[in-house]
C-alpha atoms as a PDB file:
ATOM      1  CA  UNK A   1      -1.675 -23.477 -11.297  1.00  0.00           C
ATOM      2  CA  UNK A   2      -2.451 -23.086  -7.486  1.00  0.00           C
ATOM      3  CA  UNK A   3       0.324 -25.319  -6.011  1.00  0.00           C
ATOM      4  CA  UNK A   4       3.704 -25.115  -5.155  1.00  0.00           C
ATOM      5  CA  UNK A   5       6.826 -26.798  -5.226  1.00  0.00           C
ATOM      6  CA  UNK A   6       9.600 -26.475  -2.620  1.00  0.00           C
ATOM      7  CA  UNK A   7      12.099 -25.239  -5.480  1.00  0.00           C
ATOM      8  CA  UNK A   8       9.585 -23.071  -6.680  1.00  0.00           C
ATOM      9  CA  UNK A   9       8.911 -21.357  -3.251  1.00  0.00           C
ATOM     10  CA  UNK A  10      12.329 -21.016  -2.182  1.00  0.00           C
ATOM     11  CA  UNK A  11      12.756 -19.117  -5.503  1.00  0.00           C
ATOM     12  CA  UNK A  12      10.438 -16.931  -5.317  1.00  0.00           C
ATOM     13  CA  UNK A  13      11.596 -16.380  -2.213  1.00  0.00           C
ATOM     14  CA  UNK A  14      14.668 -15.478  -2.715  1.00  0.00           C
ATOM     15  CA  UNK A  15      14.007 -13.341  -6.026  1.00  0.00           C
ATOM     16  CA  UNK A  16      11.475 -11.527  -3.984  1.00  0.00           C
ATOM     17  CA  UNK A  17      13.798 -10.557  -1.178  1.00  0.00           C
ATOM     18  CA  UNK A  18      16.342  -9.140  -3.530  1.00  0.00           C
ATOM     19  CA  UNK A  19      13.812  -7.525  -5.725  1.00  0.00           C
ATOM     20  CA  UNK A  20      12.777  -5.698  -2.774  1.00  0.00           C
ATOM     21  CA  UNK A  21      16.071  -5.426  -1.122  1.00  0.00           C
ATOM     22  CA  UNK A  22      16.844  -2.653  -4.249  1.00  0.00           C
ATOM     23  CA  UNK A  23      13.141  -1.261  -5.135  1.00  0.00           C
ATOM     24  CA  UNK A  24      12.547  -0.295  -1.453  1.00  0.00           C
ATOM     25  CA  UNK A  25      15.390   2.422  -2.085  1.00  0.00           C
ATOM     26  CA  UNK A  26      16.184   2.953  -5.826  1.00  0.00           C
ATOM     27  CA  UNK A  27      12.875   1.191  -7.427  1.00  0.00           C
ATOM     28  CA  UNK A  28      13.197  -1.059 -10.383  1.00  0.00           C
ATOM     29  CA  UNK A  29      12.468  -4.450  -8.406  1.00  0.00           C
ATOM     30  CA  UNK A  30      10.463  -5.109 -10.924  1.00  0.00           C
ATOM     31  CA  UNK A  31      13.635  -6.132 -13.179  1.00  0.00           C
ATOM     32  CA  UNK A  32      13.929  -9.144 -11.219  1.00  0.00           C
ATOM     33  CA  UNK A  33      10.392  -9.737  -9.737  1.00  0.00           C
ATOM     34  CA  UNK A  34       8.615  -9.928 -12.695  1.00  0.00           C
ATOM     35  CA  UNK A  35      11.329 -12.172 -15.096  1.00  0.00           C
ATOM     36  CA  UNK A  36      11.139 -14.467 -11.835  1.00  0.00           C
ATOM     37  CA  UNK A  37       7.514 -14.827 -11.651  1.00  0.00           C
ATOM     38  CA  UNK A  38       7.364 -15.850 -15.947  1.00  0.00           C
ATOM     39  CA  UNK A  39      10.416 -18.244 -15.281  1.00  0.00           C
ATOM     40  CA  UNK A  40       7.729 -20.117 -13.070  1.00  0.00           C
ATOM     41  CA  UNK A  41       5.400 -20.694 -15.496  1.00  0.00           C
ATOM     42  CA  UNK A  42       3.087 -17.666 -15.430  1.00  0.00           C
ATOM     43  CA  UNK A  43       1.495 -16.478 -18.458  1.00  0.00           C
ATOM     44  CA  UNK A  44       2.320 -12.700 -18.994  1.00  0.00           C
ATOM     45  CA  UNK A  45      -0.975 -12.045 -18.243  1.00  0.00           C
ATOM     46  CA  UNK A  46      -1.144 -13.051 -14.844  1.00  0.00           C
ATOM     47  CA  UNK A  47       2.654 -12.361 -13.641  1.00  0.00           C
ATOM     48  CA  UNK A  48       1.761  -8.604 -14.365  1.00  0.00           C
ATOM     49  CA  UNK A  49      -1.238  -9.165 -11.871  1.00  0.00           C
ATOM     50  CA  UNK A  50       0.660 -10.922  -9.696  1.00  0.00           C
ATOM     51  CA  UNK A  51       3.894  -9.079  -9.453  1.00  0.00           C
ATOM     52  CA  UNK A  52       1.910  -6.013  -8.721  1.00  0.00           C
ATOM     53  CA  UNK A  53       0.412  -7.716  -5.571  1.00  0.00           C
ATOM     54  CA  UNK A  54       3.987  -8.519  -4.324  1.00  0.00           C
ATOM     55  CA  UNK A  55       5.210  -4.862  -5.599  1.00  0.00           C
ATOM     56  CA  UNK A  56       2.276  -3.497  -3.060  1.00  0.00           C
ATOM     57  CA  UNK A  57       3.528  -5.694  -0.375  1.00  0.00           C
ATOM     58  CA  UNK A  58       7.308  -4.308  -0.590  1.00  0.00           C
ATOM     59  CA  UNK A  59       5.907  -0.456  -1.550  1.00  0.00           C
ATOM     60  CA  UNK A  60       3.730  -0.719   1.721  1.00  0.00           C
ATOM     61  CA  UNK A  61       6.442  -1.743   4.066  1.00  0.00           C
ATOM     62  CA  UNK A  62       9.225   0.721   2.788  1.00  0.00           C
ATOM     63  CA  UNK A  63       6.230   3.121   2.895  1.00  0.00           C
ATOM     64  CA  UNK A  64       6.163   2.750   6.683  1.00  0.00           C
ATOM     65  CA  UNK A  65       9.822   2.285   7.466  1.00  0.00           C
ATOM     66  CA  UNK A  66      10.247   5.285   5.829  1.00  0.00           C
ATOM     67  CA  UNK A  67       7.508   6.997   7.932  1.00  0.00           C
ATOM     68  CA  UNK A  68       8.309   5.628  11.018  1.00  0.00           C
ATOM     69  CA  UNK A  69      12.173   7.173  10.688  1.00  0.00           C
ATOM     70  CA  UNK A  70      10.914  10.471   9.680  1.00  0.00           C
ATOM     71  CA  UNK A  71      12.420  10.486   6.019  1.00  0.00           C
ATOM     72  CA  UNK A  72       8.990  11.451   4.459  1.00  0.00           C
ATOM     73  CA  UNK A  73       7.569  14.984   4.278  1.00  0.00           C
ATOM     74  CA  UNK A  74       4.178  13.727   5.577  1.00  0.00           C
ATOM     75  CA  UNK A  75       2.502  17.150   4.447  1.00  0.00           C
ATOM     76  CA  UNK A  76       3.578  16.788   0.817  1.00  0.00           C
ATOM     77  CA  UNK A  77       2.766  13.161   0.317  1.00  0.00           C
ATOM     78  CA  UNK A  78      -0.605  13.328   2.076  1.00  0.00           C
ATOM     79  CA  UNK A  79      -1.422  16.035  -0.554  1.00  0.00           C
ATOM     80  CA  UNK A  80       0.011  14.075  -3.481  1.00  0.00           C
ATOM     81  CA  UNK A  81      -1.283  10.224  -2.278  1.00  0.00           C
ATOM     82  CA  UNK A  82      -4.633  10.963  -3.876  1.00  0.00           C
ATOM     83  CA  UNK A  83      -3.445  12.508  -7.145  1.00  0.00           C
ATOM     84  CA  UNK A  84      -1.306   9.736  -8.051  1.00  0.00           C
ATOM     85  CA  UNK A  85      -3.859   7.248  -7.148  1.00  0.00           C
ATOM     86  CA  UNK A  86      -6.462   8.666  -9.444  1.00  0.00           C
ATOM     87  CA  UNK A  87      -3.359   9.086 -12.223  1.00  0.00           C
ATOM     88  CA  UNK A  88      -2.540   5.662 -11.768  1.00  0.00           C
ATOM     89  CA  UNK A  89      -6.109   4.008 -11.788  1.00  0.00           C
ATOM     90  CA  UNK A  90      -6.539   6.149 -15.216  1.00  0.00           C
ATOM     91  CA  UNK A  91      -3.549   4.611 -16.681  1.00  0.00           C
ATOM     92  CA  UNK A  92      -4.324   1.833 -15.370  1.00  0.00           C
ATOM     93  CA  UNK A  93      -8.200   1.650 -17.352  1.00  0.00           C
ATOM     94  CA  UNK A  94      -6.298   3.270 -20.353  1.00  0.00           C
ATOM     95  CA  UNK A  95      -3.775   0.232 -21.131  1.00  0.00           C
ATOM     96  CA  UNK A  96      -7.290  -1.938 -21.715  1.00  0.00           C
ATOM     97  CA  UNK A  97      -7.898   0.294 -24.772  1.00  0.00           C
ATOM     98  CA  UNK A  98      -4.369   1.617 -26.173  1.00  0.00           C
ATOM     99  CA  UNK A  99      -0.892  -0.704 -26.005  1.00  0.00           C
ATOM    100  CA  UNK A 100       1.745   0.965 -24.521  1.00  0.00           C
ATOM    101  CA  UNK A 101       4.444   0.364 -26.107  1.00  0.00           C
ATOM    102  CA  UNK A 102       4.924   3.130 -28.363  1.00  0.00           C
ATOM    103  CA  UNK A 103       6.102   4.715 -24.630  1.00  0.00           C
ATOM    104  CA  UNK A 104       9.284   2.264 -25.184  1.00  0.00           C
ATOM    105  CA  UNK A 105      11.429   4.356 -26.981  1.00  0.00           C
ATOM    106  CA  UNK A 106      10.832   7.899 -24.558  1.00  0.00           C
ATOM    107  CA  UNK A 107      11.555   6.164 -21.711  1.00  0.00           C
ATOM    108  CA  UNK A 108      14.683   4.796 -22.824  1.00  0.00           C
ATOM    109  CA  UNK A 109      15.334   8.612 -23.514  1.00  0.00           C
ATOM    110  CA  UNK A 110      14.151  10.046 -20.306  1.00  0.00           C
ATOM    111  CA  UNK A 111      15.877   7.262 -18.490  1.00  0.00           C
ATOM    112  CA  UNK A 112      18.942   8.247 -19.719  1.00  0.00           C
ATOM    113  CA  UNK A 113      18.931  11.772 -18.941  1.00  0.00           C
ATOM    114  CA  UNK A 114      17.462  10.927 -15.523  1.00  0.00           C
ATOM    115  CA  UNK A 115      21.068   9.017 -15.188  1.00  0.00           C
ATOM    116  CA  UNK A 116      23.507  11.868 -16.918  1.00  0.00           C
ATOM    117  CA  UNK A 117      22.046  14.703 -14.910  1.00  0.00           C
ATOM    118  CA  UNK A 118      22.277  12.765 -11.742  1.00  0.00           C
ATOM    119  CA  UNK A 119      26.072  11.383 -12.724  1.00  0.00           C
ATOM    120  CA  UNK A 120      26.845  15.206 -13.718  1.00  0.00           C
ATOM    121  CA  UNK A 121      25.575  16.715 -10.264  1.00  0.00           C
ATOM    122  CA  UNK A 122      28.226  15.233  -8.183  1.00  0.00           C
ATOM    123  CA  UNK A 123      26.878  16.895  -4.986  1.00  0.00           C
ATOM    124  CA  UNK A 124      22.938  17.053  -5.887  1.00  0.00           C
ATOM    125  CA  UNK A 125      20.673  15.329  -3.425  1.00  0.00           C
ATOM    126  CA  UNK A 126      23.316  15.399  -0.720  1.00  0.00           C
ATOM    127  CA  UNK A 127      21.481  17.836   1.431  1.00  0.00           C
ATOM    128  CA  UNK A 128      18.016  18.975   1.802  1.00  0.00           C
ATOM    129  CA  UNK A 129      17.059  22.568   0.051  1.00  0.00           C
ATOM    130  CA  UNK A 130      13.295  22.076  -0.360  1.00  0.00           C
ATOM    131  CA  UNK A 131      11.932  25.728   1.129  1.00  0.00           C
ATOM    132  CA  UNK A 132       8.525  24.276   1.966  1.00  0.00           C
ATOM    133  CA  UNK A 133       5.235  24.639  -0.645  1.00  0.00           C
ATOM    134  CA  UNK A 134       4.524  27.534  -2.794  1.00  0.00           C
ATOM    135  CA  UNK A 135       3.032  27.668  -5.810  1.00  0.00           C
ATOM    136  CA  UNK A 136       5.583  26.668  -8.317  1.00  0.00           C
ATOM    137  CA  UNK A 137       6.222  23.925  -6.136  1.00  0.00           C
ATOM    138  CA  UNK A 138       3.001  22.799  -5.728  1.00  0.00           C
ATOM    139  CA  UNK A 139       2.046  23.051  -9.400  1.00  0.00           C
ATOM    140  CA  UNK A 140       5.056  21.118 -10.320  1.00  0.00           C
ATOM    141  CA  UNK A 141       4.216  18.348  -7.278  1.00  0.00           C
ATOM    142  CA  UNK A 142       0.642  17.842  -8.581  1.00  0.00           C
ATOM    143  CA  UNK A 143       1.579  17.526 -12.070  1.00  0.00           C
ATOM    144  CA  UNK A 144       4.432  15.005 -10.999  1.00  0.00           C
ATOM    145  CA  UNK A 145       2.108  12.886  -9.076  1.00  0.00           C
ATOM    146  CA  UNK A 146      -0.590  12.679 -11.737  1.00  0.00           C
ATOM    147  CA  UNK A 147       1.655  11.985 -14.452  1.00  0.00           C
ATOM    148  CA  UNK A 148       4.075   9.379 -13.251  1.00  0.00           C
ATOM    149  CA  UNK A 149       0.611   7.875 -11.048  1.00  0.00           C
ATOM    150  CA  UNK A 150      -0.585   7.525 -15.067  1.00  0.00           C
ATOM    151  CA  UNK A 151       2.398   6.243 -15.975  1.00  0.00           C
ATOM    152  CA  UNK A 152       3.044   3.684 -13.872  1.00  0.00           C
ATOM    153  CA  UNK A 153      -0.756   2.483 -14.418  1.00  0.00           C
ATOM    154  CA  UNK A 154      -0.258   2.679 -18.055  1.00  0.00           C
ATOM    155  CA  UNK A 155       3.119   1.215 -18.395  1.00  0.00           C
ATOM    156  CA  UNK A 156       5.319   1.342 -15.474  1.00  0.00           C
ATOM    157  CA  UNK A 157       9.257   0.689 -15.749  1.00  0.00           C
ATOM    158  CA  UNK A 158      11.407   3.198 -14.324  1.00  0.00           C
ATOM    159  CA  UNK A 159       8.572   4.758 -12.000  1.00  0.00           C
ATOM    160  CA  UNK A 160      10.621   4.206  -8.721  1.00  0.00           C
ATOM    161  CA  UNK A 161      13.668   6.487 -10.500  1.00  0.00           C
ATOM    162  CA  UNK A 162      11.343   9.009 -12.002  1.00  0.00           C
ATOM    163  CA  UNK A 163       9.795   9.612  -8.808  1.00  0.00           C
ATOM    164  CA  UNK A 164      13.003  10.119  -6.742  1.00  0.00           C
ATOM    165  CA  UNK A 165      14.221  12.375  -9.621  1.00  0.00           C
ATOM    166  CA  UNK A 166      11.217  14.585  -9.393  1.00  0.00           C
ATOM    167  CA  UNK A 167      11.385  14.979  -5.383  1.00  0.00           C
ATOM    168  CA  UNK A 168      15.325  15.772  -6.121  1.00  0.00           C
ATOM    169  CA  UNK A 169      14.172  18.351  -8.323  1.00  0.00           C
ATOM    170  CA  UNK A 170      12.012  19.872  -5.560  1.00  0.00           C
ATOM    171  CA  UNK A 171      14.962  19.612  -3.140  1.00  0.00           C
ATOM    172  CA  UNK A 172      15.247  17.359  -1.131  1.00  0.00           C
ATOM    173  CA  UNK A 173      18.132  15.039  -0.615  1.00  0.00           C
ATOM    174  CA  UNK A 174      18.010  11.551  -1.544  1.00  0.00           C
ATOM    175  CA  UNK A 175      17.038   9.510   1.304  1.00  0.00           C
ATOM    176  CA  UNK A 176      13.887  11.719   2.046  1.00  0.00           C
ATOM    177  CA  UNK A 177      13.105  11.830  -1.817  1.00  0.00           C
ATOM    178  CA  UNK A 178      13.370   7.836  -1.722  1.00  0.00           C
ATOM    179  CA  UNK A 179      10.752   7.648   1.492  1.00  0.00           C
ATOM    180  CA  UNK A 180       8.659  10.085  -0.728  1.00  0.00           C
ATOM    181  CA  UNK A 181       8.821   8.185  -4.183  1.00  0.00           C
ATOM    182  CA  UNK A 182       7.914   5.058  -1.737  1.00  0.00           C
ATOM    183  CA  UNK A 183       4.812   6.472  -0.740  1.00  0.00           C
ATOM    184  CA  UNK A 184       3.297   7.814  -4.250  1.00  0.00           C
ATOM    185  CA  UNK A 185       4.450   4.329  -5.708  1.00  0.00           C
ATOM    186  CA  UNK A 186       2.705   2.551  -2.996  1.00  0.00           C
ATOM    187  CA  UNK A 187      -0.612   4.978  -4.047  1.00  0.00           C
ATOM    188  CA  UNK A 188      -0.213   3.837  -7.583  1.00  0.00           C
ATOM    189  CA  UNK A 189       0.456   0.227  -7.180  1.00  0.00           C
ATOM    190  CA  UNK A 190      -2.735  -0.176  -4.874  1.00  0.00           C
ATOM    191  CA  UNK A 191      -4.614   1.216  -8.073  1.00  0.00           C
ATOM    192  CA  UNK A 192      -2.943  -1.051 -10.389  1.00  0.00           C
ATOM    193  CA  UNK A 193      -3.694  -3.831  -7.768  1.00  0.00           C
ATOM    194  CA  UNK A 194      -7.551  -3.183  -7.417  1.00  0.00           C
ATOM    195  CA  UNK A 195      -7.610  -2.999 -11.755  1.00  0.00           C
ATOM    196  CA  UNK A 196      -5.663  -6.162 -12.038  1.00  0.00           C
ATOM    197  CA  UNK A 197      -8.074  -8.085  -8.962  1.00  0.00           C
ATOM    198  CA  UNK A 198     -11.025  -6.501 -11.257  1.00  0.00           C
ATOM    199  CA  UNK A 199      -9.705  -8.230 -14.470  1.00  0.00           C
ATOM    200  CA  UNK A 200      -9.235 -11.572 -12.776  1.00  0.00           C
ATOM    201  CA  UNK A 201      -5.647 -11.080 -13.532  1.00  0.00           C
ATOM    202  CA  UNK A 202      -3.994 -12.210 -10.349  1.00  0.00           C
ATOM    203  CA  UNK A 203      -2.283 -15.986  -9.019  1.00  0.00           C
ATOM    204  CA  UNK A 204      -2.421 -15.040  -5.256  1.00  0.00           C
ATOM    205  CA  UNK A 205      -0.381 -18.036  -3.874  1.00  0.00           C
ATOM    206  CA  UNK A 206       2.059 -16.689  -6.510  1.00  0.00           C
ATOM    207  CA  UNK A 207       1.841 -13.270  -5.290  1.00  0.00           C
ATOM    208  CA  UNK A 208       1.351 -13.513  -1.815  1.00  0.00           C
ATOM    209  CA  UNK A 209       4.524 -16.178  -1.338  1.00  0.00           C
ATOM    210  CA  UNK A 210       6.651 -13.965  -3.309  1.00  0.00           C
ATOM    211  CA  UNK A 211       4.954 -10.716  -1.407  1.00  0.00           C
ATOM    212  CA  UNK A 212       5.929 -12.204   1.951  1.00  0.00           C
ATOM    213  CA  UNK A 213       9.683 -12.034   1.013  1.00  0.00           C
ATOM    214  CA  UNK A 214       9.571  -9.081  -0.363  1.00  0.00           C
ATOM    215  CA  UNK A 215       8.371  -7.753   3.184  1.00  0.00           C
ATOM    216  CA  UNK A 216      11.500  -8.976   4.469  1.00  0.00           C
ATOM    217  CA  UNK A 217      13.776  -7.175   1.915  1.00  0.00           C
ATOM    218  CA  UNK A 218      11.716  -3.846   1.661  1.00  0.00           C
ATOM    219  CA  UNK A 219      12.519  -3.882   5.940  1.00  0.00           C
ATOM    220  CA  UNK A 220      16.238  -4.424   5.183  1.00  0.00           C
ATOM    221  CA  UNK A 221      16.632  -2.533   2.180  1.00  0.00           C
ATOM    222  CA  UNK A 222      14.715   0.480   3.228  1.00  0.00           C
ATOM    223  CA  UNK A 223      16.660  -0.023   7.022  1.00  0.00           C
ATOM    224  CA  UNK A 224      20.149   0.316   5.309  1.00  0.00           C
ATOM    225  CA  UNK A 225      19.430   3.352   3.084  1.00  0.00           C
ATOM    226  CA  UNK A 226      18.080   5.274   6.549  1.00  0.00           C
ATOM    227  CA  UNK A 227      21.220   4.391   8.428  1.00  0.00           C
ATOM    228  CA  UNK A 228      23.800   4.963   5.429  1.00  0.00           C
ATOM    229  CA  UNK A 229      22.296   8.143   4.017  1.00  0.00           C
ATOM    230  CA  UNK A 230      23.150   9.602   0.555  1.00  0.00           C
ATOM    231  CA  UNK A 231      26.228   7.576   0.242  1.00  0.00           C
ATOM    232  CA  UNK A 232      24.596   4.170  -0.495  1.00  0.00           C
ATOM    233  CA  UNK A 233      21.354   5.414  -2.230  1.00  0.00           C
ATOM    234  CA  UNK A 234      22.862   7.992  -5.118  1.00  0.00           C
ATOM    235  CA  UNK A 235      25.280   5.330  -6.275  1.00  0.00           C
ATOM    236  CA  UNK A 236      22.037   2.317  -6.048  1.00  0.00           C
ATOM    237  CA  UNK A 237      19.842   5.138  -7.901  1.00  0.00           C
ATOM    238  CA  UNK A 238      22.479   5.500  -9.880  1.00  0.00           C
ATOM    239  CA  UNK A 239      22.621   1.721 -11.260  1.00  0.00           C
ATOM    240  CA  UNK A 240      19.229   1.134 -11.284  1.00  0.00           C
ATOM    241  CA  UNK A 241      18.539   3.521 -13.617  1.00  0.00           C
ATOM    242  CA  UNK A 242      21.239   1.912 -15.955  1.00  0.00           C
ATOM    243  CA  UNK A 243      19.714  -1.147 -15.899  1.00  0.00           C
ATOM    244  CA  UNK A 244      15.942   0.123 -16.909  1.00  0.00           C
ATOM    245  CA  UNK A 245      17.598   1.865 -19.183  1.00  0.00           C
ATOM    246  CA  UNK A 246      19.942  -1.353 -20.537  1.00  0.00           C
ATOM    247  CA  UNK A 247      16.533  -3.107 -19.968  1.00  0.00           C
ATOM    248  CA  UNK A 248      14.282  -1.010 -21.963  1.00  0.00           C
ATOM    249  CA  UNK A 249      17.160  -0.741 -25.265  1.00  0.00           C
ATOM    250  CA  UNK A 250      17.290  -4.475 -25.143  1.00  0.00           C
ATOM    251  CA  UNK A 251      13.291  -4.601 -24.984  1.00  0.00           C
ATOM    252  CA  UNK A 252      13.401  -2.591 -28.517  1.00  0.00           C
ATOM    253  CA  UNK A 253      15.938  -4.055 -30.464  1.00  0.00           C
ATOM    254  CA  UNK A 254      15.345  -7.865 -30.200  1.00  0.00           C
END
């Protein structure tokens, strides 16, 4: 399954631009990515491989939109890249030994208060109160990074959102904890990426067609949520996490 079809380019075209478009700022792309890349045929197998390779494409270029506009504490990340990394290639070897899924039902739980405590703070990540690093704060970062790095290597949905949550915790508003969640989630998919090359697990005309659109919408995506501030990404954060969430309740009951 190496070739392509017009229809099936344009398709993953398009589902690769939007899936960006919304993961470059909120995560959960992979709500439309990966559906998109088993509607073409993949086996599950593979479209995990394969989505990831796209994933890194869009994580990478939001990564360095959002670095090039200054919405990134460079400090902080540089710190944290490695952690999640290593928490994410540990998840990552883990999921070859135990399944996952009996993560389903906490995440639909965590997902959910990620959503009501945002909804409930009206005002919360409209302006920046992060004081800098101390200890708390750097104890709660490192345990952050590892963690959600494992999680995302181990299972994965709802990273993007538990990332942004945990930099809103710290205090910072959400545009700058976006650029930050973009740059730990482009550490951990490059770990899922080398694990999923390792196990042979990858279709990389699949990947790479569907990664080149995603390079587009990651640009405008990430572009708009610089430019409109708080006011386009609480309310995107906001509905993303209600989808996981409808996603992941739908996942255990059928």
């Amino acid at each position: 399954m190496t070739g392509l079809s017009p229809e099936v380019v344009l398709f993953l075209l398009a589902t690769g631009f939007v899936a960006a478009f919304v993961d470059s700022v909120a995560g959960g792309g992979g709500l439309i990515s990966l559906p998109a890349l088993l509607l073409t045929g993949l086996p599950p197998s593979l479209a995990l491989g394969t989505n990831k390779v796209a994933g890194t494409m869009c994580s990478m270029t939001s990564t360095i939109s959002f670095l090039r506009s200054g919405k990134v504490d460079r400090i902080l990340v540089a710190w944290l890249f490695p952690l999640t990394f290593f928490g994410a290639a540990l998840g990552a070897y883990t999921v070859r030994h135990i399944p996952p899924e009996f993560l389903k039902p906490l995440v639909v739980v965590l997902l959910i208060i990620v959503a009501i405590y945002t909804l409930l703070k009206k005002n919360w990540g409209s302006r920046s109160t992060y004081a800098g690093m101390d200890y708390k704060t750097g104890l709660f970062s490192a345990i952050a990074a590892v963690v959600l790095g494992y999680y995302d290597g181990f299972f994965g949905p709802g990273t993007g959102s538990f990332l942004i949550f945990a930099f809103l915790m710290l205090g910072f508003d959400f545009v700058v904890a976006a650029g930050n969640a973009k740059v730990l989630n482009f550490a951990s998919n490059i770990a899922a990426v080398f694990t999923f090359i390792w196990l042979n697990s990858v279709n990389y005309v699949y990947g790479l067609t569907m990664g080149l659109a995603m390079i587009l919408g990651a640009i405008a995506g990430s572009r708009l949520a610089i430019r409109s501030g708080t006011t386009y990404v609480r309310p995107l954060f906001i509905c993303v996490t209600g989808l996981l969430v409808g996603k992941q309740l739908w996942d255990l009951i059928k």
